[in-house]
Protein backbone atom coordinates (compact mmCIF):
# COMPACT_ATOMS: atom_id res chain seq x y z
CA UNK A 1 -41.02 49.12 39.59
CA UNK A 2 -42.54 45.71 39.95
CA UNK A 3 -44.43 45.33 37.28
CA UNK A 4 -40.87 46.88 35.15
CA UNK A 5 -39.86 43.75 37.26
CA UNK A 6 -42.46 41.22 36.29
CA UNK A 7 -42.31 42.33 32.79
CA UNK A 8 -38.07 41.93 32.33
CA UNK A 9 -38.60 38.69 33.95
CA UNK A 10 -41.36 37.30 31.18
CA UNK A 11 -39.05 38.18 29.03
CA UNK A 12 -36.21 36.56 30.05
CA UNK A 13 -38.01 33.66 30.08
CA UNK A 14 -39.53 33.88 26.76
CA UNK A 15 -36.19 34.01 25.68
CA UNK A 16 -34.69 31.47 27.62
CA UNK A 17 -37.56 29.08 25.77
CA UNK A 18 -37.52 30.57 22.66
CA UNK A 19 -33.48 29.59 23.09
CA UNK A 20 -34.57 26.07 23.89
CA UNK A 21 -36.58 25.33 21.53
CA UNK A 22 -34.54 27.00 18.48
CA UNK A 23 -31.26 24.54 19.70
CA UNK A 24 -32.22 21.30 19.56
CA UNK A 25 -33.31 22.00 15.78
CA UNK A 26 -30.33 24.02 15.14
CA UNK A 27 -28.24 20.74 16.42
CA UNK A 28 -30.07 18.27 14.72
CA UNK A 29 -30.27 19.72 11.76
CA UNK A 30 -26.53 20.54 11.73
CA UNK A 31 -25.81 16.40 12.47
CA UNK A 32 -27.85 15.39 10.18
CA UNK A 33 -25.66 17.66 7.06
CA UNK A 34 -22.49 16.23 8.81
CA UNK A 35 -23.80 12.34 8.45
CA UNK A 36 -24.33 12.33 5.35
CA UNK A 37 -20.86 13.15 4.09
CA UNK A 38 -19.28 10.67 5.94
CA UNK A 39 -21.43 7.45 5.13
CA UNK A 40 -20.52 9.00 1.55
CA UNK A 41 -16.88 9.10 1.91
CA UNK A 42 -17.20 5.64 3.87
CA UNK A 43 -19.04 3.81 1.35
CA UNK A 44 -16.81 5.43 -1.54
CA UNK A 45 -13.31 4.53 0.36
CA UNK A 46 -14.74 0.46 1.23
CA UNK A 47 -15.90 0.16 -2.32
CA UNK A 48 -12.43 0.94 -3.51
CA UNK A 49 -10.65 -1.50 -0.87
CA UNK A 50 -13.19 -4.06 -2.42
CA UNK A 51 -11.95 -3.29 -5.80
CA UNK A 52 -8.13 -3.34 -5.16
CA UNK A 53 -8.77 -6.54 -3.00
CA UNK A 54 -10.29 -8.40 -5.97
CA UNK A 55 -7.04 -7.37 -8.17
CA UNK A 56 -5.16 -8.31 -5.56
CA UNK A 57 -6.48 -12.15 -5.92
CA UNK A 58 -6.69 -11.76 -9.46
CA UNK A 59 -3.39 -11.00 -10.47
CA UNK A 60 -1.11 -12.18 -7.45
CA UNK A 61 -1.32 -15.83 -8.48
CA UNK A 62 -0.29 -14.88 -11.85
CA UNK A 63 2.45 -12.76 -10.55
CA UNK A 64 3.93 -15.59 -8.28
CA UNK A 65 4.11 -18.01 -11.20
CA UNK A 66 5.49 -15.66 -13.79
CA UNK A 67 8.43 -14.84 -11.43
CA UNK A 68 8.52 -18.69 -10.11
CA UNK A 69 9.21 -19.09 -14.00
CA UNK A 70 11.34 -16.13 -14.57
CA UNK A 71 13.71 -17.38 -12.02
CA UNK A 72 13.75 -20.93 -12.80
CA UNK A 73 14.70 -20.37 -16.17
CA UNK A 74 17.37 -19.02 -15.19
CA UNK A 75 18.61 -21.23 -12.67
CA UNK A 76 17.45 -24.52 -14.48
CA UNK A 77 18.50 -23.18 -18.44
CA UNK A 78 18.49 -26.88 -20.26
CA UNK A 79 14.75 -27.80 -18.97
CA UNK A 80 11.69 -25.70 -19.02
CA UNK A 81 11.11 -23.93 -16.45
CA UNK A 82 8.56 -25.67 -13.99
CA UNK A 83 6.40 -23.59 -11.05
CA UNK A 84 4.92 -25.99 -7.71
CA UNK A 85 5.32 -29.08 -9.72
CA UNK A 86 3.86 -28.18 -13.32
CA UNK A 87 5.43 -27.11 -16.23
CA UNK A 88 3.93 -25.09 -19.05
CA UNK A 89 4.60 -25.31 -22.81
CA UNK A 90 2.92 -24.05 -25.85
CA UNK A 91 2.04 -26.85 -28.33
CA UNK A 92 3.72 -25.68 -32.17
CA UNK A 93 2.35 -28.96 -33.90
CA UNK A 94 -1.79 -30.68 -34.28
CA UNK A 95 -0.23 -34.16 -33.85
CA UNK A 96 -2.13 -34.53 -30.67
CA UNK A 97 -5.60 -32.91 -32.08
CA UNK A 98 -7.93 -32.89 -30.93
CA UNK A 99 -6.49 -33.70 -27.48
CA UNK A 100 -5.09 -30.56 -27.62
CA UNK A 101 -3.99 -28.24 -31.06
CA UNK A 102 -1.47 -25.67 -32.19
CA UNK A 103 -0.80 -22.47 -30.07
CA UNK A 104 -2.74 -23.99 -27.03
CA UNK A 105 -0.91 -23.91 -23.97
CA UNK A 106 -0.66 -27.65 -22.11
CA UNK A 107 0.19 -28.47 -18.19
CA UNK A 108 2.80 -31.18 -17.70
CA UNK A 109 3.22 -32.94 -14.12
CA UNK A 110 7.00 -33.60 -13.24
CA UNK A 111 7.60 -36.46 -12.37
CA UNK A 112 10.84 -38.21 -11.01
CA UNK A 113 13.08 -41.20 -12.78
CA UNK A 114 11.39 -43.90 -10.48
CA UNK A 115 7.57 -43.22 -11.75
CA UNK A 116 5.97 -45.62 -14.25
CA UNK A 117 3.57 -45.04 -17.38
CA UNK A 118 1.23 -47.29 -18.77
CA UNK A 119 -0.42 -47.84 -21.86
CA UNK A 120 -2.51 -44.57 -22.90
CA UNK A 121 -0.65 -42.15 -20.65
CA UNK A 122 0.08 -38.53 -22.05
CA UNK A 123 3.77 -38.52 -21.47
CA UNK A 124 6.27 -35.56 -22.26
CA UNK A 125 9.57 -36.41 -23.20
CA UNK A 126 12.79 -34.30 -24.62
CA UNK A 127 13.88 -35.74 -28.13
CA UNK A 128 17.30 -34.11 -29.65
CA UNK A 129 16.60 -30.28 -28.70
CA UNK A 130 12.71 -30.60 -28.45
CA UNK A 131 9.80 -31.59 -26.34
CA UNK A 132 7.44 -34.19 -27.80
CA UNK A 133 4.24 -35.03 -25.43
CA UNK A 134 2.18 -37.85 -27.15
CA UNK A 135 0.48 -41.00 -25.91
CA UNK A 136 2.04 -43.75 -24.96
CA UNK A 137 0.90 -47.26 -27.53
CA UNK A 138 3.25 -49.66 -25.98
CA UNK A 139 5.54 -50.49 -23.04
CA UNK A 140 8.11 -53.17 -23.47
CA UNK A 141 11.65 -53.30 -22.28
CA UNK A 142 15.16 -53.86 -23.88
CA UNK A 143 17.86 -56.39 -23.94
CA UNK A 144 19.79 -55.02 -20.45
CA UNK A 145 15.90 -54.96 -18.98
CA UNK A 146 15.05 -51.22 -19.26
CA UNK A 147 11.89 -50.11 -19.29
CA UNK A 148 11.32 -48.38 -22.87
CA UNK A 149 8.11 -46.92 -24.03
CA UNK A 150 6.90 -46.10 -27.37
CA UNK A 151 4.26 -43.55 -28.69
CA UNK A 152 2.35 -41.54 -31.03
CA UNK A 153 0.87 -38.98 -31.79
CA UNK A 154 -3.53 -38.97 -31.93
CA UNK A 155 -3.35 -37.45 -35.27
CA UNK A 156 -0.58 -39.72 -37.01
CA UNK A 157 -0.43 -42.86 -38.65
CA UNK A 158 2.72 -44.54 -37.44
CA UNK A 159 4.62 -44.89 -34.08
CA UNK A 160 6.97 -42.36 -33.12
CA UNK A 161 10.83 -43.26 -34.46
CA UNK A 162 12.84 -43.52 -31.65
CA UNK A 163 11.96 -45.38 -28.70
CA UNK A 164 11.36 -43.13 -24.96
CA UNK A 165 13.41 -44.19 -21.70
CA UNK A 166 12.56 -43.88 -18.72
CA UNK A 167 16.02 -40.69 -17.86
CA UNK A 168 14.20 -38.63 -21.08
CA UNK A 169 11.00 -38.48 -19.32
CA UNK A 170 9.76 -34.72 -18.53
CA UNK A 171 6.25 -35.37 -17.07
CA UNK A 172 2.63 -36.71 -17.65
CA UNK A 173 -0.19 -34.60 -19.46
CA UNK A 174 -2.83 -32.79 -17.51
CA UNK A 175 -4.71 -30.27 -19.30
CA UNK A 176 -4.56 -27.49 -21.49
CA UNK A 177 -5.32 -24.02 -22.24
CA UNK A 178 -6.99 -22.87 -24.99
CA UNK A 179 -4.98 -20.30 -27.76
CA UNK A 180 -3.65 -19.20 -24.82
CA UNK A 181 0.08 -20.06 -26.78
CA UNK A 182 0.51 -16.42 -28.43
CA UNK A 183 -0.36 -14.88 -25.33
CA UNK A 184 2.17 -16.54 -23.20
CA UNK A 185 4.66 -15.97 -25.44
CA UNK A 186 3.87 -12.25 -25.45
CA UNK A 187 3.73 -12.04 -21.70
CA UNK A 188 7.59 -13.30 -21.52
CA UNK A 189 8.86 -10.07 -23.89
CA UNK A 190 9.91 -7.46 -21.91
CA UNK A 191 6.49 -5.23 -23.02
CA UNK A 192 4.16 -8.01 -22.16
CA UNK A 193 5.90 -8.15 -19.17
CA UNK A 194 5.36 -4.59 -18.16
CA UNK A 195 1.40 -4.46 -19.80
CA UNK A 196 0.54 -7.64 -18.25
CA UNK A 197 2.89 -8.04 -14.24
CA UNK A 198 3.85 -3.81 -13.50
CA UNK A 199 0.89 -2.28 -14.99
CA UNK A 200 -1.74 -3.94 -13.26
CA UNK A 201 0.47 -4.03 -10.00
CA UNK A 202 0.92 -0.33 -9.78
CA UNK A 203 -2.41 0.51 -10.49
CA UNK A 204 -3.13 -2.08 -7.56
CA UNK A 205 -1.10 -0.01 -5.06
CA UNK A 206 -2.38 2.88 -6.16
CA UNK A 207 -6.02 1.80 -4.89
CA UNK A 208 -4.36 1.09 -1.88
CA UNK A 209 -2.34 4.10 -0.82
CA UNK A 210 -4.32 6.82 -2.77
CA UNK A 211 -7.66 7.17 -1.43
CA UNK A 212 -6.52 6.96 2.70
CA UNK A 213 -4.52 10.18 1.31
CA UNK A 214 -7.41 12.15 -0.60
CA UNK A 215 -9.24 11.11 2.84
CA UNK A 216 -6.68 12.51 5.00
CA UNK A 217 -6.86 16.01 3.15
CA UNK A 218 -10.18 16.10 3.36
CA UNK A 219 -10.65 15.38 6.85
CA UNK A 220 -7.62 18.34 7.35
CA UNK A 221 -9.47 20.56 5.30
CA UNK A 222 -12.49 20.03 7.14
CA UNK A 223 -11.31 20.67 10.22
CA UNK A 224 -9.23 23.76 9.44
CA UNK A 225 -12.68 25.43 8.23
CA UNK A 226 -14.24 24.26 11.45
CA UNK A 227 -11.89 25.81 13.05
CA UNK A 228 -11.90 28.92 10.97
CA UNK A 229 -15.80 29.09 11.18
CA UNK A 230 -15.45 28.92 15.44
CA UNK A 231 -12.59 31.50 15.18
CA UNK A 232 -15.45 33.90 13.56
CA UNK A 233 -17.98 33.10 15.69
């Protein structure tokens, strides 16, 4: 009976170490599959954030001035409409080339009643039903002691007609865009509108609210097959 004893015992403990030994492994080896995943799904769901985050400062800006437009054009209907001091227009003629040409799109600085241009400003200024920006040749006043400029155009030969007061004054010239004319124009129609503001927004929020979802089911289904795997066991 003792050595039956001595002999159950050895075994125990053979077991008992064999146990040991076999757990850690078991452990770390199960860790090390369930790591690995979730640095994946980590790295996939910040690289996405990153992405709509960069759209986000892309396209907001252009947002806030299109609707800063939008609404001032409909508030302010006999002047352009202007967005934090600037208005834009599109250029239709090349009498300011090379300055700036046809179809280019040109930034004009408000400015108030009480501001004064000198010789070689840039000025825009409404004429009948139209906006004429060209430089400013001369500055003289008239007989009541009004300041009235006169101006041309780079690319003509001959001073504008009609003298510019001071009340007809839009703005001064600050820089231009490129061709960017046929594309502005298309970005106020209704389509543009939609291709170029909604599209581009949407797909925005969609980086935003999708992925924490497709993360949330995953995480669900994981656990629900943990749970099914301990309900076996």
């Amino acid at each position: 009976m003792e050595s039956k004893q001595v002999t159950n015992n050895n075994s125990h403990e053979k077991e008992l170490v064999t146990f040991f030994i076999k757990l850690p492994k078991f452990k770390s080896n199960s860790n090390s599959q369930k790591r690995d995943p979730k640095n994946e799904k980590k790295h996939h769901f910040s690289i996405t954030n990153i992405i709509g985050i960069l759209l986000c400062i892309i396209l907001l800006p252009g947002f806030i001035i299109a609707t800063s437009l939008f609404i001032n054009s409909l508030i302010h209907r006999d002047i352009p409409p202007s967005c934090f001091g600037y208005t834009p227009l599109i250029v239709e003629t090349g009498s300011m080339s090379p300055v700036f040409n046809e179809n280019d799109v040109i930034l004009i600085q408000n400015s108030d009643d009480k501001k004064s241009f000198i010789v070689g400003d840039i000025i825009c200024y409404h004429s009948g039903d139209v906006y004429v920006t060209h430089r400013i040749k001369e500055v003289t006043t008239d007989d009541n002691g009004t300041t009235i400029y006169f101006t041309q155009g780079d690319a003509n030969n001959a001073l504008d007609n009609d003298p510019v007061y001071q009340n007809q004054i839009l703005g001064v010239y600050k820089t231009r865009f490129e061709g960017m004319g046929k594309t502005l124009l298309f970005i106020q129609t209704p389509t543009g509108m939609i291709l170029c503001v909604m599209v581009p927004i949407f797909i925005v929020l969609l980086l935003f609210f999708i992925p924490p979802q497709i993360e949330a089911r995953k995480k669900q289904n994981s656990s629900n097959e943990n749970e099914e795997e301990n309900s076996i066991r």
